[in-house]
Protein backbone atom coordinates (compact mmCIF):
# COMPACT_ATOMS: atom_id res chain seq x y z
CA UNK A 1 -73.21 -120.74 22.53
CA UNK A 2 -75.64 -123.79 22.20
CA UNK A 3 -72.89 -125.71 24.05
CA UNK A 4 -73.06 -123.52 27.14
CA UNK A 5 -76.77 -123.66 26.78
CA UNK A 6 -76.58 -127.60 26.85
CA UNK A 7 -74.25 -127.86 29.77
CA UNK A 8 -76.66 -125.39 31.76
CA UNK A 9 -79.60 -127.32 30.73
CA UNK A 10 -77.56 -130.47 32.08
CA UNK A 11 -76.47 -128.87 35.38
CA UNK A 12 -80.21 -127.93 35.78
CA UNK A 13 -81.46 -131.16 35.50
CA UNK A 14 -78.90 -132.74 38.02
CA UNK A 15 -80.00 -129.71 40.42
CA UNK A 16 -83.69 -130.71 40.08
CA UNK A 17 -82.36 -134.54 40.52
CA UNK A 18 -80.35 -133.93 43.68
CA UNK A 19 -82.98 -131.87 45.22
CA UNK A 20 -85.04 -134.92 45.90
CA UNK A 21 -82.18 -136.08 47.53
CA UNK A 22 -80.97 -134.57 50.62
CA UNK A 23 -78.74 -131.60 49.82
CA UNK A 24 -74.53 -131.84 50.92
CA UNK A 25 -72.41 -129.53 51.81
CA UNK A 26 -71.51 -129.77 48.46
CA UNK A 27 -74.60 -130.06 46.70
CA UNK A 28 -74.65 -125.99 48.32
CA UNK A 29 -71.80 -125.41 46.17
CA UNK A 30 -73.24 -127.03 43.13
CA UNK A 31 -76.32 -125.19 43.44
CA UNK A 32 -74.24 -121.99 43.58
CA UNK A 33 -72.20 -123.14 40.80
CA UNK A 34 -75.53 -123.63 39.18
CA UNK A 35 -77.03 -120.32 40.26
CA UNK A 36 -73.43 -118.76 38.85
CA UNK A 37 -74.15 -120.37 35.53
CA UNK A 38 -77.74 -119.02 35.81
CA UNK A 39 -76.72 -115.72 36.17
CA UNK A 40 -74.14 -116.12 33.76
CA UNK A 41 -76.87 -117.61 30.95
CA UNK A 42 -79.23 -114.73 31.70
CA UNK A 43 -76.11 -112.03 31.05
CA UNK A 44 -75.08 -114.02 27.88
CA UNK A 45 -78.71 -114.12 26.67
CA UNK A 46 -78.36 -110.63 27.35
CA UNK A 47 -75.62 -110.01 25.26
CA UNK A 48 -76.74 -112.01 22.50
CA UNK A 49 -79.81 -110.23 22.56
CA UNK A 50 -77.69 -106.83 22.52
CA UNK A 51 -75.10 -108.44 19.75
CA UNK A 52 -78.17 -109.44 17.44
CA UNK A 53 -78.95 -105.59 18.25
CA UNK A 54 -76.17 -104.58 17.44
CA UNK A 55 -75.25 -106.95 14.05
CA UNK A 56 -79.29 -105.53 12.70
CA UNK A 57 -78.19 -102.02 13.68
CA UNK A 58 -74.85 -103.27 11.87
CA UNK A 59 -77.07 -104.52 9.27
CA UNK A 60 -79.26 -101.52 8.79
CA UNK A 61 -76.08 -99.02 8.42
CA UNK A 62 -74.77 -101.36 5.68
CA UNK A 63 -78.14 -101.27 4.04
CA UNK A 64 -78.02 -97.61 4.58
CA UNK A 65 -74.29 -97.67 3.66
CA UNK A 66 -75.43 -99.29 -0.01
CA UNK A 67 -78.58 -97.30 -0.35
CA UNK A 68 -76.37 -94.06 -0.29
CA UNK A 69 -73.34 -95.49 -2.47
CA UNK A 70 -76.59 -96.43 -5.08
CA UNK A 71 -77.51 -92.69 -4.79
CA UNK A 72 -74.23 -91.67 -5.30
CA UNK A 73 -73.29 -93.82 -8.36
CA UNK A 74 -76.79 -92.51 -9.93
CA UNK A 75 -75.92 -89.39 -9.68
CA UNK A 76 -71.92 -89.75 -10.81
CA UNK A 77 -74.10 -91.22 -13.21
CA UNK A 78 -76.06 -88.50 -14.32
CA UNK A 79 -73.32 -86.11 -13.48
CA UNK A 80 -71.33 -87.89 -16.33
CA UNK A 81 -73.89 -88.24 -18.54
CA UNK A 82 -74.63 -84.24 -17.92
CA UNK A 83 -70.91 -84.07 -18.69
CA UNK A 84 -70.51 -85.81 -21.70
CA UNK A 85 -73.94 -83.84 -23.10
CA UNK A 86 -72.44 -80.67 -22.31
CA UNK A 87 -69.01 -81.80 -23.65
CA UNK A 88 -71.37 -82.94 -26.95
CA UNK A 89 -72.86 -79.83 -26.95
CA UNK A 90 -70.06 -77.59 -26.53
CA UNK A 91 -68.51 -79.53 -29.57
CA UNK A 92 -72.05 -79.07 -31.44
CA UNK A 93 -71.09 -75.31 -30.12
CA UNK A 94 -67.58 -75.32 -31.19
CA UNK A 95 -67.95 -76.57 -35.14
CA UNK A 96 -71.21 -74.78 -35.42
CA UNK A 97 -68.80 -71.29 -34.31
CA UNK A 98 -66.61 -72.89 -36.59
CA UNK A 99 -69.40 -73.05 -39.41
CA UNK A 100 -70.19 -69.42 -38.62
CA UNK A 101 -66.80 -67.74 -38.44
CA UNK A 102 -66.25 -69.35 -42.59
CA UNK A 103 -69.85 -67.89 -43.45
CA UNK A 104 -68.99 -64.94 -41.72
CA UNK A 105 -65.37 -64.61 -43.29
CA UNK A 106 -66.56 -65.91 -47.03
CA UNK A 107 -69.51 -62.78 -46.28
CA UNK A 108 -66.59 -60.40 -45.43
CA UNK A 109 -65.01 -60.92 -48.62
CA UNK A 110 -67.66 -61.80 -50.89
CA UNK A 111 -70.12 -58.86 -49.69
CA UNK A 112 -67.73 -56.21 -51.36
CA UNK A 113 -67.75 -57.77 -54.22
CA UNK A 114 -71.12 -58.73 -54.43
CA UNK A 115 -71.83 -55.42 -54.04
CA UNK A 116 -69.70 -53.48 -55.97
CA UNK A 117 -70.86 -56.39 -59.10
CA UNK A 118 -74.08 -55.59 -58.10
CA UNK A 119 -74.43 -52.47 -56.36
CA UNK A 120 -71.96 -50.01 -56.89
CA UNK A 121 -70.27 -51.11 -60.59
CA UNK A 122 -74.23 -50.47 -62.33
CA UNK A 123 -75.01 -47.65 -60.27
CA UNK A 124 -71.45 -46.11 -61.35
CA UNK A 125 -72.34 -46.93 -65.40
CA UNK A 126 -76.22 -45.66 -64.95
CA UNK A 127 -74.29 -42.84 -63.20
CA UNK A 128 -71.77 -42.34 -66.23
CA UNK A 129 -74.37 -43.18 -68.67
CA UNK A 130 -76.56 -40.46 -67.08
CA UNK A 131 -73.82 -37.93 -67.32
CA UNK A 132 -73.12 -38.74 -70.97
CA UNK A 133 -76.90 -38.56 -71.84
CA UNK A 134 -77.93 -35.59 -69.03
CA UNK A 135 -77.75 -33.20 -71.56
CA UNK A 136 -79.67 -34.94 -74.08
CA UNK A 137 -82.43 -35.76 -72.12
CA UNK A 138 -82.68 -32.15 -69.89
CA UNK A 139 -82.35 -31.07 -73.87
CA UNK A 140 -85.46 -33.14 -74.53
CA UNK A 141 -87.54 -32.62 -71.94
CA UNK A 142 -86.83 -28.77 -72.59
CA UNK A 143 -87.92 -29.21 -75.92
CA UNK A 144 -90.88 -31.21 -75.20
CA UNK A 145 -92.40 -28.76 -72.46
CA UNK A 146 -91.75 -25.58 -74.93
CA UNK A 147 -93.20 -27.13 -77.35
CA UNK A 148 -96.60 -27.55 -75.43
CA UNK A 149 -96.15 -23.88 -73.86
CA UNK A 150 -95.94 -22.53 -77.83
CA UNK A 151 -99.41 -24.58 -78.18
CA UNK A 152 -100.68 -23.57 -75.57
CA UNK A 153 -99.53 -19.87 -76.71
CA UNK A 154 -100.85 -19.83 -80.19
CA UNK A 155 -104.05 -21.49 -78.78
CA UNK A 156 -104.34 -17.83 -76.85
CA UNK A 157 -103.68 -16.22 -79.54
CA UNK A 158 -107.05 -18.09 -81.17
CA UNK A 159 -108.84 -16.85 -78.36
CA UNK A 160 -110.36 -13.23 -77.42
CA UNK A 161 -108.98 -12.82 -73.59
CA UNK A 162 -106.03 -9.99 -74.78
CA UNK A 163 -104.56 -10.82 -71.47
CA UNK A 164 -103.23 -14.39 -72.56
CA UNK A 165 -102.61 -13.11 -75.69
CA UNK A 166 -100.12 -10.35 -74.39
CA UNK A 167 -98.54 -13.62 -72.37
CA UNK A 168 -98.21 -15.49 -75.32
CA UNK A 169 -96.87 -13.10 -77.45
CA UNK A 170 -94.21 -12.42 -74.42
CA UNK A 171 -93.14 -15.98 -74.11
CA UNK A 172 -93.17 -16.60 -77.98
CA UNK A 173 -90.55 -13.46 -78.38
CA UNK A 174 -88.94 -14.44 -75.28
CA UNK A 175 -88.35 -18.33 -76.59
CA UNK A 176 -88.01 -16.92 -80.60
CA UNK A 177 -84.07 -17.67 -80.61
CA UNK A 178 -84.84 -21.87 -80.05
CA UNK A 179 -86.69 -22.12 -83.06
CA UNK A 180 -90.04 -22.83 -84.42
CA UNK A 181 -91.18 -26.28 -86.28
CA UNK A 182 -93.00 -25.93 -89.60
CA UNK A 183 -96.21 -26.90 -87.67
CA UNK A 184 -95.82 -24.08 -85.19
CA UNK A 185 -94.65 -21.75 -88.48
CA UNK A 186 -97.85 -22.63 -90.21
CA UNK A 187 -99.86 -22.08 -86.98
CA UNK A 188 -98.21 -18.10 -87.71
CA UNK A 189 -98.83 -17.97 -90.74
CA UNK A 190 -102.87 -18.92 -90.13
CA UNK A 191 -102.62 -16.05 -87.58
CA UNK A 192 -101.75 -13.72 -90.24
CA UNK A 193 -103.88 -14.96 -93.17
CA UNK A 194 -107.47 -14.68 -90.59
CA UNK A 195 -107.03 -11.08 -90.36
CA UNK A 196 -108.17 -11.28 -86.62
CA UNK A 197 -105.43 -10.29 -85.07
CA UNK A 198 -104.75 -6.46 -83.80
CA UNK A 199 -102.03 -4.66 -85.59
CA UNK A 200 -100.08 -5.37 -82.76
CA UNK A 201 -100.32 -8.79 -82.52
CA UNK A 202 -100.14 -8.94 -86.36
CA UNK A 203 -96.76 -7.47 -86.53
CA UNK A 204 -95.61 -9.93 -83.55
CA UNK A 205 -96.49 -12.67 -85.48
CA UNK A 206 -95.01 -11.51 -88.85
CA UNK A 207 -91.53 -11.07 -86.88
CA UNK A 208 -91.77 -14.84 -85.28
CA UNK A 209 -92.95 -15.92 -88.75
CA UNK A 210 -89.66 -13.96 -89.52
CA UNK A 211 -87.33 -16.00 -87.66
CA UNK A 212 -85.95 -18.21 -90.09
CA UNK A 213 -86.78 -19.33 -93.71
CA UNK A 214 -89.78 -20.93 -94.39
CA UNK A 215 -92.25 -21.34 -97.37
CA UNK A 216 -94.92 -19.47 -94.86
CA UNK A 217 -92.87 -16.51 -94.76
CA UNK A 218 -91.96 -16.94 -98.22
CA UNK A 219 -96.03 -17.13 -99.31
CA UNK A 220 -96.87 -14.02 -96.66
CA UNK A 221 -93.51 -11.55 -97.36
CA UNK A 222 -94.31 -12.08 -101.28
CA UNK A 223 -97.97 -11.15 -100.73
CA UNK A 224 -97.99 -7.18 -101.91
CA UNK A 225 -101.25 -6.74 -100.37
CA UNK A 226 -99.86 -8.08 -96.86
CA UNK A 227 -96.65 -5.60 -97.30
CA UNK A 228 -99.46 -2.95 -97.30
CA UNK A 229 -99.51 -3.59 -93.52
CA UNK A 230 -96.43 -1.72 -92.11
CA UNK A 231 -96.29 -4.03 -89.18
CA UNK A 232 -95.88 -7.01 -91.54
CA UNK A 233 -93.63 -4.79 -93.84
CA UNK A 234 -90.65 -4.52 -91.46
CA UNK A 235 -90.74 -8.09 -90.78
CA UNK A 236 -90.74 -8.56 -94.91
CA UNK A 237 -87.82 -6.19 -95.12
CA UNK A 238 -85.37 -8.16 -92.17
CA UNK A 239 -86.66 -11.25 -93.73
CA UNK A 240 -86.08 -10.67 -97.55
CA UNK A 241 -82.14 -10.62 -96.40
CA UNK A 242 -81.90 -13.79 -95.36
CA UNK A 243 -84.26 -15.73 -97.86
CA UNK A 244 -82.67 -13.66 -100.94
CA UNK A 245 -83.27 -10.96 -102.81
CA UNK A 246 -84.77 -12.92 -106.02
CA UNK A 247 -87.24 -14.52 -104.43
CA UNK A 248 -89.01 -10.84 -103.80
CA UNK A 249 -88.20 -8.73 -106.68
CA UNK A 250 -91.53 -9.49 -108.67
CA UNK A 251 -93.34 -8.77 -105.63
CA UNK A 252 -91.38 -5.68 -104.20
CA UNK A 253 -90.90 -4.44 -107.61
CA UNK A 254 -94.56 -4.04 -108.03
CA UNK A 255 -94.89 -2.72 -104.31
CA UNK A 256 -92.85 -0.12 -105.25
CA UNK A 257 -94.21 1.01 -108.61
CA UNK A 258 -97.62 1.14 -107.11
CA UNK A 259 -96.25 2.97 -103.83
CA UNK A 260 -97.31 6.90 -103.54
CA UNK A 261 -93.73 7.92 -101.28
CA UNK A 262 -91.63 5.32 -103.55
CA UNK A 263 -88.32 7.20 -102.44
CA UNK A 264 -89.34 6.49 -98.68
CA UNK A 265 -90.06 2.98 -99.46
CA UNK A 266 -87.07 1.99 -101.65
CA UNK A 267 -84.23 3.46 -98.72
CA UNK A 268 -86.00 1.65 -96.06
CA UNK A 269 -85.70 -1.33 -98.05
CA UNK A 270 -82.15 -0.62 -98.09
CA UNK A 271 -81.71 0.20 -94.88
CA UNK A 272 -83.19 -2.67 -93.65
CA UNK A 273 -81.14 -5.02 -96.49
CA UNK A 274 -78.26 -3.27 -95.71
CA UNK A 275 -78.62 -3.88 -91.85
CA UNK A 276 -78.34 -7.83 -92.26
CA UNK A 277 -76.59 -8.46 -95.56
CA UNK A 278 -74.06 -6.25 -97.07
CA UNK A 279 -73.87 -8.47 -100.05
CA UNK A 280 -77.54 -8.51 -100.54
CA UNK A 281 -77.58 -4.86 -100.55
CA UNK A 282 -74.98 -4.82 -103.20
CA UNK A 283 -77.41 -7.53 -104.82
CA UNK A 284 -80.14 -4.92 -104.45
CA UNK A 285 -78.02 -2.03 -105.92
CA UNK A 286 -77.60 -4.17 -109.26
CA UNK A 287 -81.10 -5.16 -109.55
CA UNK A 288 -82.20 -3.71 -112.94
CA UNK A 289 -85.70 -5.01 -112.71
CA UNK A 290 -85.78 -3.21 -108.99
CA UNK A 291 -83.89 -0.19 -109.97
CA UNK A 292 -85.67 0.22 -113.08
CA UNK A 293 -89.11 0.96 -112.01
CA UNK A 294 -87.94 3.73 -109.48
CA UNK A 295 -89.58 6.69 -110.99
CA UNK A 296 -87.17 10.18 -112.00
CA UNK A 297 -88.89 12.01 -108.77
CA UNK A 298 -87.13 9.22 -106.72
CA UNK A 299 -83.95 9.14 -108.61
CA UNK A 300 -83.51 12.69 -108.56
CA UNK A 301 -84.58 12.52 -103.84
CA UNK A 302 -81.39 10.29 -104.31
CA UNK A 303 -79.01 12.22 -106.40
CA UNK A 304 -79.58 15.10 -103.97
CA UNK A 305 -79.24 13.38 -100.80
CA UNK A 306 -76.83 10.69 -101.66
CA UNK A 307 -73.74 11.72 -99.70
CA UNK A 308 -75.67 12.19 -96.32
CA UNK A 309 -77.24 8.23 -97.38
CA UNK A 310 -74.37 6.84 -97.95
CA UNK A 311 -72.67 8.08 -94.90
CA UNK A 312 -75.44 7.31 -92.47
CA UNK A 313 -75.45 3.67 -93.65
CA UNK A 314 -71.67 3.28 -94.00
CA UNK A 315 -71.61 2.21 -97.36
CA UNK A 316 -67.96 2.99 -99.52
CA UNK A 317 -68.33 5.33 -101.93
CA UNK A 318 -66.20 3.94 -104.33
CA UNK A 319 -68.07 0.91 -104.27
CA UNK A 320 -71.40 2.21 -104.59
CA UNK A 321 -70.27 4.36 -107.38
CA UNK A 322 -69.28 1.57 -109.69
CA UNK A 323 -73.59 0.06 -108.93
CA UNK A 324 -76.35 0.11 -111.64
CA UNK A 325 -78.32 2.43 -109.01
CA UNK A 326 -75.60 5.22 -109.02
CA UNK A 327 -75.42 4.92 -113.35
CA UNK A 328 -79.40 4.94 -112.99
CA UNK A 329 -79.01 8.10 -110.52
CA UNK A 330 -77.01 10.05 -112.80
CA UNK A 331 -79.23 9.91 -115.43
CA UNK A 332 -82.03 11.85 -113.17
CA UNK A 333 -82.25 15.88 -114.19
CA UNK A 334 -81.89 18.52 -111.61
């Protein structure tokens, strides 16, 4: 290019030479060679102007080219680095699932037995122990709340309302066949010894005083001034059975000797004896001291009546025959 340049720049300077000579026919044709190269300088200018166009347009597309191959590398960049994060994280995921599905499997076996250790195995003892003891303690608790209902009953029987009394005197009677303590026996016998209590209530008492053997019952069933009392009396007369024969005679025998219808007395005693202890009747039957007071009006009500006794009560005649009372009843005059 810069040679073409210097070989126009040459060629001009001849022109501008040889035009201060006289121009040839030739010199025509150098000026059109000239005017040729002219044109031909002005259209290469031209194209290097376009070409140096061209190589910055060239130039800004590579530019462009790299800016964009940049971009794209970033962000295969960051779309690898997103990758391998994820890929980190899914194996954070994957041992952490890992981690769980053990805990979760050791749970699954373990729970069971955790809670059957735990859970079910003391629940099923306190269950069987419960069972074992149920009774025991439903017994307990029975006893403890009757025991605080018979307070509460002889308390009403302290008091004056004859409402609660009749109450108490129901639930005593109703509850007799569990059984008094000595406390609750004494509480009876304090009934009996105040005097304060009806005839009804008196006789009540005597018969839940009755209810077993006790030194209370022993101290009021001896008493010949309480066997007065008729209501107390029948409760002395099922009681004596049980407690023995010998521990009334003194008293009874004395009751008896003192007693204006001694022959009604003395069968009702036997009656009642008879009733709940066969033996002790026999017992009675043999009982000199007992038999031995019974006065000839009495012997000789028995010697009539005898048969008709004997029958009514069940008692073998044999048996009875072969008794101090029948040897004591044959001695009685007509």
């Amino acid at each position: 290019m810069k040679k073409i340049i210097a070989v126009s720049l040459i060629l001009l300077s001849t022109n501008i030479t040889y035009s201060k000579e006289e121009k040839t026919e030739s010199d025509k044709k150098i000026d059109d060679l000239i005017e040729q190269v002219a044109v031909l300088n002005s259209k290469m200018l031209q194209f290097k102007d376009s070409l140096e166009k061209k190589n910055l347009y060239t130039k800004e597309l590579i530019d462009k080219h790299k800016w964009k191959n940049e971009v794209l590398e970033q962000r295969i960049q960051q779309a690898s680095d997103t990758i391998a994060n994820q890929n980190s994280l899914f194996d954070g995921f994957g041992i952490l699932y890992a981690i769980i599905t053990i805990v979760m499997t050791l749970i699954a076996i373990g729970l069971p037995i955790v809670t059957y250790q735990f859970g079910v195995k003391p629940s099923k003892n306190a269950l069987k122990e419960l069972e074992n003891n149920l009774d025991n303690k439903v017994e307990i608790y029975l006893k403890k709340s009757r025991s605080n209902q018979v307070k509460k009953s002889i308390k009403h029987l302290k008091g004056d309302n004859d409402e609660l009394k009749g109450q108490a005197i129901s639930f005593l009677s109703l509850t007799q066949h569990e059984g008094f303590s000595d406390e609750e026996m004494f509480e009876f016998y304090q009934l009996i010894e105040s005097n304060k209590l009806t005839e009804t209530y008196v006789g009540s008492v005597a018969h839940l005083l009755s209810s077993r053997v006790n030194d209370f019952a022993n101290k009021i069933f001896s008493n010949k001034e309480q066997l007065k009392n008729n209501s107390i009396k029948s409760s002395a007369y099922q009681y004596i059975p049980k407690a023995g024969l010998s521990k009334f005679i003194k008293p009874l025998t004395v009751f008896l000797r003192d007693n204006n219808n001694q022959y009604g007395e003395f069968w009702t005693l036997v009656t009642f004896t008879h009733m709940y202890s066969k033996s002790v009747c026999n017992e009675l039957f043999e009982s000199k001291e007992l038999i031995d007071i019974l006065n000839p009006e009495t012997l000789l009500t028995l010697k009539i009546g005898l048969k008709p006794l004997l029958e009514n009560l069940n008692i073998d005649e044999e048996i009875f025959n072969k008794t101090y009372l029948f040897r004591k009843i044959e001695t009685a005059a007509p």
